[in-house]
C-alpha atoms as a PDB file:
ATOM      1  CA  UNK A   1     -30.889   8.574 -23.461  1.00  0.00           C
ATOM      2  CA  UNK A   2     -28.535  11.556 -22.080  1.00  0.00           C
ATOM      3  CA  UNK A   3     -29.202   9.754 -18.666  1.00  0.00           C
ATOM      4  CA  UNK A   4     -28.055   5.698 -19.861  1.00  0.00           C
ATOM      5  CA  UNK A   5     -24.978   7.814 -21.136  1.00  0.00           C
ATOM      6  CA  UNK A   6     -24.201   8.981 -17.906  1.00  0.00           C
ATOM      7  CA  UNK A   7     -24.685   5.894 -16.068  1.00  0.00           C
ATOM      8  CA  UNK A   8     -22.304   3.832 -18.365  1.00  0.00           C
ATOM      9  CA  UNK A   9     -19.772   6.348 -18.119  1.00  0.00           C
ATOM     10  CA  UNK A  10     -20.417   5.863 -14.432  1.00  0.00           C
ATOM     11  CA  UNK A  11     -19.807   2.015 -14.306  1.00  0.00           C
ATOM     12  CA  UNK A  12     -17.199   2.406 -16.927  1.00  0.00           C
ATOM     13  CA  UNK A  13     -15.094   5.104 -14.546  1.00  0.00           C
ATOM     14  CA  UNK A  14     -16.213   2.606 -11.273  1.00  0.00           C
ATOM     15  CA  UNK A  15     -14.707  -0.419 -13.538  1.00  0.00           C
ATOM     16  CA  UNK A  16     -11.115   1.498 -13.463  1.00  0.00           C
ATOM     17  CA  UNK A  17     -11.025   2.510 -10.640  1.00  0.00           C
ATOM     18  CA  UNK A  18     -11.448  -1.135  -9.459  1.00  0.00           C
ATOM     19  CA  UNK A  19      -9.072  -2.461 -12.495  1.00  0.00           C
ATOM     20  CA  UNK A  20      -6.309  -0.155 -11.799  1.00  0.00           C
ATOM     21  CA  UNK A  21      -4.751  -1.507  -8.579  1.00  0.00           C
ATOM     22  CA  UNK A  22      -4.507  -5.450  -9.561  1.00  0.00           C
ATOM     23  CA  UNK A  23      -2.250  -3.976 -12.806  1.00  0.00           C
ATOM     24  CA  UNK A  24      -0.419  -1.616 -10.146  1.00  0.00           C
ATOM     25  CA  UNK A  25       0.096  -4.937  -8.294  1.00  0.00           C
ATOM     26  CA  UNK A  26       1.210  -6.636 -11.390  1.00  0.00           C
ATOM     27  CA  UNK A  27       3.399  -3.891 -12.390  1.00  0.00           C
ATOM     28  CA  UNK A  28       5.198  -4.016  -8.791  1.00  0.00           C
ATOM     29  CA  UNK A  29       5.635  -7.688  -8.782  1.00  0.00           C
ATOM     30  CA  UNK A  30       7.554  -7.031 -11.989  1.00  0.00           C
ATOM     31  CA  UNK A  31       9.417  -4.253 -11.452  1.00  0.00           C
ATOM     32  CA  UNK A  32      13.006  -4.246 -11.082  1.00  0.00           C
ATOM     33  CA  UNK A  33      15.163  -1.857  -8.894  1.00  0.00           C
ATOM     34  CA  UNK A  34      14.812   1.698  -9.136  1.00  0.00           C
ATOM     35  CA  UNK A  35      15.607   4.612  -6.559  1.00  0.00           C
ATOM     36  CA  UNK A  36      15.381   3.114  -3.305  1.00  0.00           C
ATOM     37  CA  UNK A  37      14.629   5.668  -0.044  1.00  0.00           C
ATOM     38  CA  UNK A  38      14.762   4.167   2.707  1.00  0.00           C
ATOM     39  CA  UNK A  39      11.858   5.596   4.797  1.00  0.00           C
ATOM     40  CA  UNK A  40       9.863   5.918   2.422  1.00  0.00           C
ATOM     41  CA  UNK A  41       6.822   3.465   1.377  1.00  0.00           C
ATOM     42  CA  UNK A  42       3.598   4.280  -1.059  1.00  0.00           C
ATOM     43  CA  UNK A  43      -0.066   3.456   0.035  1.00  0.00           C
ATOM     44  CA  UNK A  44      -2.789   3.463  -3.197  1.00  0.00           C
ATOM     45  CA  UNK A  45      -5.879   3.609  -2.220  1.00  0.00           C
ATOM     46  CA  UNK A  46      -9.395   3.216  -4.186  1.00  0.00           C
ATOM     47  CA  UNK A  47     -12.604   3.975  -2.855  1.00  0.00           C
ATOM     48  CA  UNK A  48     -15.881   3.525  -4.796  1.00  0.00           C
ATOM     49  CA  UNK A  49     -19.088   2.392  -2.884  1.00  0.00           C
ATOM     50  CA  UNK A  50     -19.098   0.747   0.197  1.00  0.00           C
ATOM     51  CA  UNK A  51     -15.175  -0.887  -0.958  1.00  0.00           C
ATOM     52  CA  UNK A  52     -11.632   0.212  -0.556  1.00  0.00           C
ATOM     53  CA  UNK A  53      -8.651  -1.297  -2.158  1.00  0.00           C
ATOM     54  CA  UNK A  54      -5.421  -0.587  -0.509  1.00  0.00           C
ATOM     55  CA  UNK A  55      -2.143  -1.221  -1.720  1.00  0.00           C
ATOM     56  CA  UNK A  56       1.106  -0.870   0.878  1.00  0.00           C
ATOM     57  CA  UNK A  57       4.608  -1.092  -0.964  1.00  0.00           C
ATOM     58  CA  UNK A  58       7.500  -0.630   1.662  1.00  0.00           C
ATOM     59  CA  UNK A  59      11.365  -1.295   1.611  1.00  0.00           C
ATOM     60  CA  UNK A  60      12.598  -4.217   3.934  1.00  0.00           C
ATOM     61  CA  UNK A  61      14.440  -1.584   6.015  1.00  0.00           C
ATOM     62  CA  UNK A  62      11.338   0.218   7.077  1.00  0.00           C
ATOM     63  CA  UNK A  63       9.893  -2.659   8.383  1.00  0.00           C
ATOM     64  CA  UNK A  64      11.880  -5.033   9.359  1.00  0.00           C
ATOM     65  CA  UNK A  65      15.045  -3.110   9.773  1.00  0.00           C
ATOM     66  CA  UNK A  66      17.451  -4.947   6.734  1.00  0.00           C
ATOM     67  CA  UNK A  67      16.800  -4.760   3.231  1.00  0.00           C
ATOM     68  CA  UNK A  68      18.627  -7.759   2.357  1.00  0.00           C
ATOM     69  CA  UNK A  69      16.715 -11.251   1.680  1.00  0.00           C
ATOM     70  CA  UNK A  70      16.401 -12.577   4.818  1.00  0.00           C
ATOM     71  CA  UNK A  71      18.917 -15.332   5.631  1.00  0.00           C
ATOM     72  CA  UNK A  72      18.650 -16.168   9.391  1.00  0.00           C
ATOM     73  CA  UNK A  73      16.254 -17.866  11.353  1.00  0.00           C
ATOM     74  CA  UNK A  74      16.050 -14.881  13.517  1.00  0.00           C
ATOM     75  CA  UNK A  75      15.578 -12.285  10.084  1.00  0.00           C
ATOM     76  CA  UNK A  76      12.910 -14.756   8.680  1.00  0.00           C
ATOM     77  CA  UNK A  77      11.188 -14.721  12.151  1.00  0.00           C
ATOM     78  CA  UNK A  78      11.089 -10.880  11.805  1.00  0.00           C
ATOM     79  CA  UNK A  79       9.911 -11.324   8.421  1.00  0.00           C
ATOM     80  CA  UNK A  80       6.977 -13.202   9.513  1.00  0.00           C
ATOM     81  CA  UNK A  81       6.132 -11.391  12.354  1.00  0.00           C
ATOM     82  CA  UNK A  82       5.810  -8.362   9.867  1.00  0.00           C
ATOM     83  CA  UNK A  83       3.652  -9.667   7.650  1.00  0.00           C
ATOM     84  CA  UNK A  84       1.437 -10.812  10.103  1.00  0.00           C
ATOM     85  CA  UNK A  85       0.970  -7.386  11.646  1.00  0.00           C
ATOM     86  CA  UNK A  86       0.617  -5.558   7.885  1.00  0.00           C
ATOM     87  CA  UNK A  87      -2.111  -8.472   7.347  1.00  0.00           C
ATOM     88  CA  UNK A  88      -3.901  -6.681  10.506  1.00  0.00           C
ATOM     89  CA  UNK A  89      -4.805  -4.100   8.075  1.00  0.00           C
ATOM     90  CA  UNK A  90      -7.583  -2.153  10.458  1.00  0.00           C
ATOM     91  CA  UNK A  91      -5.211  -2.324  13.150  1.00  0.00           C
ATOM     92  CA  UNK A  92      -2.452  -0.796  10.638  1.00  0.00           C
ATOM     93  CA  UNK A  93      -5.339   1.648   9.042  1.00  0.00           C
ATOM     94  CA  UNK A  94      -7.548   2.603  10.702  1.00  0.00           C
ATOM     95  CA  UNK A  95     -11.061   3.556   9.400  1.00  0.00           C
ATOM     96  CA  UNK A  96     -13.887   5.412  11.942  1.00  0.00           C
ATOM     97  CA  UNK A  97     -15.520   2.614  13.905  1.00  0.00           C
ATOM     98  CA  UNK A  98     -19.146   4.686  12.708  1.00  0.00           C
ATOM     99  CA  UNK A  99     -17.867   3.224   9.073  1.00  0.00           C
ATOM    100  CA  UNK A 100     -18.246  -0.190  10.492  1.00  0.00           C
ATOM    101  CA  UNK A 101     -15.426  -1.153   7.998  1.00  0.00           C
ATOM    102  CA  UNK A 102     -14.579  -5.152   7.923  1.00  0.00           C
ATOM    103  CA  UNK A 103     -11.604  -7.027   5.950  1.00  0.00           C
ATOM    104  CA  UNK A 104     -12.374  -8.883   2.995  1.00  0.00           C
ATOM    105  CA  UNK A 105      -8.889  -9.872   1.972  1.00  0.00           C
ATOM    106  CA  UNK A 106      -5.432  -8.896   3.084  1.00  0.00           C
ATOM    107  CA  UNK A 107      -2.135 -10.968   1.221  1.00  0.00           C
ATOM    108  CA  UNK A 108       1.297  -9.449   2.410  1.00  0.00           C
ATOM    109  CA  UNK A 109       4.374 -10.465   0.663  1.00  0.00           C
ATOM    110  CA  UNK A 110       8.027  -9.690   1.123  1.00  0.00           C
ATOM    111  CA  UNK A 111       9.901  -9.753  -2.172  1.00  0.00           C
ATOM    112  CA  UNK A 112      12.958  -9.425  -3.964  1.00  0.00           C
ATOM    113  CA  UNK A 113      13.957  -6.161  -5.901  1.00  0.00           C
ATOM    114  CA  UNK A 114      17.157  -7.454  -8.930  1.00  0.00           C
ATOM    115  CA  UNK A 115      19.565  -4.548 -10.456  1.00  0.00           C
ATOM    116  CA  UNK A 116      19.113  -4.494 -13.831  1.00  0.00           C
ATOM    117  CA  UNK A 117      22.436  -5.517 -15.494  1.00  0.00           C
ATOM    118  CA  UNK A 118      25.447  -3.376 -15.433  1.00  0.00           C
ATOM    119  CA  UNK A 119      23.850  -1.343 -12.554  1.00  0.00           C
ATOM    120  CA  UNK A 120      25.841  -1.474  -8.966  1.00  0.00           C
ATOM    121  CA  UNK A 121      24.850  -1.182  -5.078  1.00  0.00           C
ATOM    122  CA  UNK A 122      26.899  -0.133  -2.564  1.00  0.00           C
ATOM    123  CA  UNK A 123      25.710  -3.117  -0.995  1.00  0.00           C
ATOM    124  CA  UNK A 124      26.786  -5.573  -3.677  1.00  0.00           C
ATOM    125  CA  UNK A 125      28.615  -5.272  -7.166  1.00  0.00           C
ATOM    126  CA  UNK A 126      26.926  -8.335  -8.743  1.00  0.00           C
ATOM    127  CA  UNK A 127      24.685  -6.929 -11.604  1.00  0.00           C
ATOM    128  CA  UNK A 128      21.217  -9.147 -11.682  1.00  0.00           C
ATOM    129  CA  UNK A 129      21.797 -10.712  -8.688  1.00  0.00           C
ATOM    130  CA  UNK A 130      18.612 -10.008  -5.569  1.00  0.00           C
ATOM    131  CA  UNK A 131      19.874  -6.837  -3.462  1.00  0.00           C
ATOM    132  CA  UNK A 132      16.593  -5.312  -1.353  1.00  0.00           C
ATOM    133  CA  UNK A 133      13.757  -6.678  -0.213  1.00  0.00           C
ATOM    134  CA  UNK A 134      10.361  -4.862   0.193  1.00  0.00           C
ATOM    135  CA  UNK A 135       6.861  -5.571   1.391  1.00  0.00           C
ATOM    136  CA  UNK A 136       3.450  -5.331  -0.871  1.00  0.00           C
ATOM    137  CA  UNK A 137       0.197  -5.810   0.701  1.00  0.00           C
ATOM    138  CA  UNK A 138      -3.111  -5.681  -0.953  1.00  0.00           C
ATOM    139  CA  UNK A 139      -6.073  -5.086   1.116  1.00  0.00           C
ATOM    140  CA  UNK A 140      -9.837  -5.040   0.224  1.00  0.00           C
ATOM    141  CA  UNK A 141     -12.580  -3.358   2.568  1.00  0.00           C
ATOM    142  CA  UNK A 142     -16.243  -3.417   2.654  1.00  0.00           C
ATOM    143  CA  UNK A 143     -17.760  -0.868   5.083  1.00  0.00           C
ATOM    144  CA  UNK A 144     -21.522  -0.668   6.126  1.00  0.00           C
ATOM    145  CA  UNK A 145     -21.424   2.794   6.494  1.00  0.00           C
ATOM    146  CA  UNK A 146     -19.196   3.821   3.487  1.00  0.00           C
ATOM    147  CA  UNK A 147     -20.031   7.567   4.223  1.00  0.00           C
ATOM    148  CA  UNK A 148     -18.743   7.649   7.480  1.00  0.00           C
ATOM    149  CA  UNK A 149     -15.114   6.883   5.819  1.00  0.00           C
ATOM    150  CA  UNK A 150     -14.195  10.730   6.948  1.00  0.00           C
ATOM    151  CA  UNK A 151     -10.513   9.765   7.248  1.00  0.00           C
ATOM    152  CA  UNK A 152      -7.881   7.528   8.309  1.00  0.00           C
ATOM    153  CA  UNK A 153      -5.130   7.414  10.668  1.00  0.00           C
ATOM    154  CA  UNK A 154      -2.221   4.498  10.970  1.00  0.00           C
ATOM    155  CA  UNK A 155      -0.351   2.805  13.561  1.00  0.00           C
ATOM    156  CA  UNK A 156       2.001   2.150  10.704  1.00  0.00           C
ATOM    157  CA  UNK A 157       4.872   4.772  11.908  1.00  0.00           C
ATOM    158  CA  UNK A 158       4.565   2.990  15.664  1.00  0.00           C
ATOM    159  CA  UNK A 159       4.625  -0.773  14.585  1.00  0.00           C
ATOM    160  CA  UNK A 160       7.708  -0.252  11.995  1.00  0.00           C
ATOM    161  CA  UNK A 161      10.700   1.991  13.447  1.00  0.00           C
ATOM    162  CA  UNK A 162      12.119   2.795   9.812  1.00  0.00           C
ATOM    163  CA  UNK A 163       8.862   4.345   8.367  1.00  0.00           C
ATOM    164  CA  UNK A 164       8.995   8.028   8.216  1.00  0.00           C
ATOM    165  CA  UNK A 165       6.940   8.579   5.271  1.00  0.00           C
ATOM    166  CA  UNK A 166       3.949   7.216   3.069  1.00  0.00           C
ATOM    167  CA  UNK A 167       3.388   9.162  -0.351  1.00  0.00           C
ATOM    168  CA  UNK A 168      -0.748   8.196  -0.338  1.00  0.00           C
ATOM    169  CA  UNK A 169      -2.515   8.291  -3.686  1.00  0.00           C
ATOM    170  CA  UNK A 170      -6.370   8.154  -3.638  1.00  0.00           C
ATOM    171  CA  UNK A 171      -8.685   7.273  -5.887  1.00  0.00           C
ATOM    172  CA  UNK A 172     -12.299   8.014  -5.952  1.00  0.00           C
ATOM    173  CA  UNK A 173     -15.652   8.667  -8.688  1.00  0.00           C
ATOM    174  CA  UNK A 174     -14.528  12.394  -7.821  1.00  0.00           C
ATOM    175  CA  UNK A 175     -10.730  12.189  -9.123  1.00  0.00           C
ATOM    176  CA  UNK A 176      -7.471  11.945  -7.525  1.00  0.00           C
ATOM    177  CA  UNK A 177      -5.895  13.084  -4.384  1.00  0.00           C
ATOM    178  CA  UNK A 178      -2.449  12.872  -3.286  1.00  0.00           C
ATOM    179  CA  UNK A 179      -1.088  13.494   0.302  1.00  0.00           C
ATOM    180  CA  UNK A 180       1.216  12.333   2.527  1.00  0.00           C
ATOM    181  CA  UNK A 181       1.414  10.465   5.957  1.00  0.00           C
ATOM    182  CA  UNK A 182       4.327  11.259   8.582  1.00  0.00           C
ATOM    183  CA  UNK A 183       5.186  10.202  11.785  1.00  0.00           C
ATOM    184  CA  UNK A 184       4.353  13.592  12.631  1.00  0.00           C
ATOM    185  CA  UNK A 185       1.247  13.884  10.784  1.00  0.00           C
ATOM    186  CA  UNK A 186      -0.203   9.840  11.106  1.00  0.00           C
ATOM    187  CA  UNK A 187      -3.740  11.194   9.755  1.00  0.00           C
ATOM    188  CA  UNK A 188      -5.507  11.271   6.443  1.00  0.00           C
ATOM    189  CA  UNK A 189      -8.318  13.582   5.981  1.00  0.00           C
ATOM    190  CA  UNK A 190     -10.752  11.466   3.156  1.00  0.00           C
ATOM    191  CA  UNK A 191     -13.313  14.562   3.732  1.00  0.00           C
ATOM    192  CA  UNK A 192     -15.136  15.032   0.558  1.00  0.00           C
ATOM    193  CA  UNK A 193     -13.652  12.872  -1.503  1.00  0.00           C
ATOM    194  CA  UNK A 194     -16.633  10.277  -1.177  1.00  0.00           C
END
């Protein structure tokens, strides 16, 4: 009995670990303008098996160099041409090739962020009106060789000139981890936490 106790805790703690970033995706989609760094983006990531859910959320700025909606045809070119290289997620992340890691899905977005009303920007003094723009991509990854998953390091820092830092949150059957990607530092060491 002791040991069907243990296994449905099991599948219960795989079940939010797998739950968990859809409502952080929710949540984001919802969320309305708090501090904004520029330079700074967050990365979620959930491993369990041979599957890894990533989540990217980065201002405008860092990637496309404005954080206003984009208005011209040359800012919605740049727009597009981001997304399509954060869709690229193993090119953006990558995973050991002895992983043999493939993309399942990848949707990139580039959305609005409102003030909430009676707050100000030194953009832009109209409360409730769109100010920033950010990205959010949600990635899922099967990999053959889920073990070989020893770390991770990104081209992320090279492909978008205003990233300079992403706060990384993992997620595992083992716990929690937090760390932090630089331009200086482009690696993540996922040692152990398989």
């Amino acid at each position: 009995m002791a040991k069907a106790t243990s296994t449905a805790k099991s599948a219960l703690a795989s079940l939010a670990i797998l739950v968990a970033l859809p409502a952080l995706a929710e949540e984001a989609a919802h969320r309305q303008l708090g501090p904004h760094v520029h330079g700074q983006g967050t990365l979620d990531i959930a491993i369990e098996g041979n599957k890894i859910e990533m989540e990217l959320i980065a201002p405008g700025m860092d990637i496309v160099g404005f954080e206003h909606v984009a208005s011209t045809d040359d800012q919605k070119a740049a727009v597009e041409k981001a997304k399509a290289k954060l869709a690229d997620v193993l090119n953006v992340f990558k995973l050991p090739d002895a992983a043999k890691c493939k993309t399942e899905t990848a949707n990139v977005e580039n959305r609005k962020e409102t003030h909430q009303p009676g707050e100000k920007d030194d953009d832009d003094d109209k409360p409730g009106e769109p100010q920033h723009s950010e990205f959010h991509a949600t990635y899922t990854i099967t990999c053959g060789a889920p073990d070989s998953v020893t770390g991770m390091e990104t081209a992320y820092f090279t492909d978008f000139a205003g990233g300079q830092l992403l706060n990384v949150n993992v997620t595992t059957t083992k716990g929690q981890t937090q760390a932090q990607m630089t331009r200086a530092k482009p690696t993540l060491d996922l040692t152990g936490v398989m």
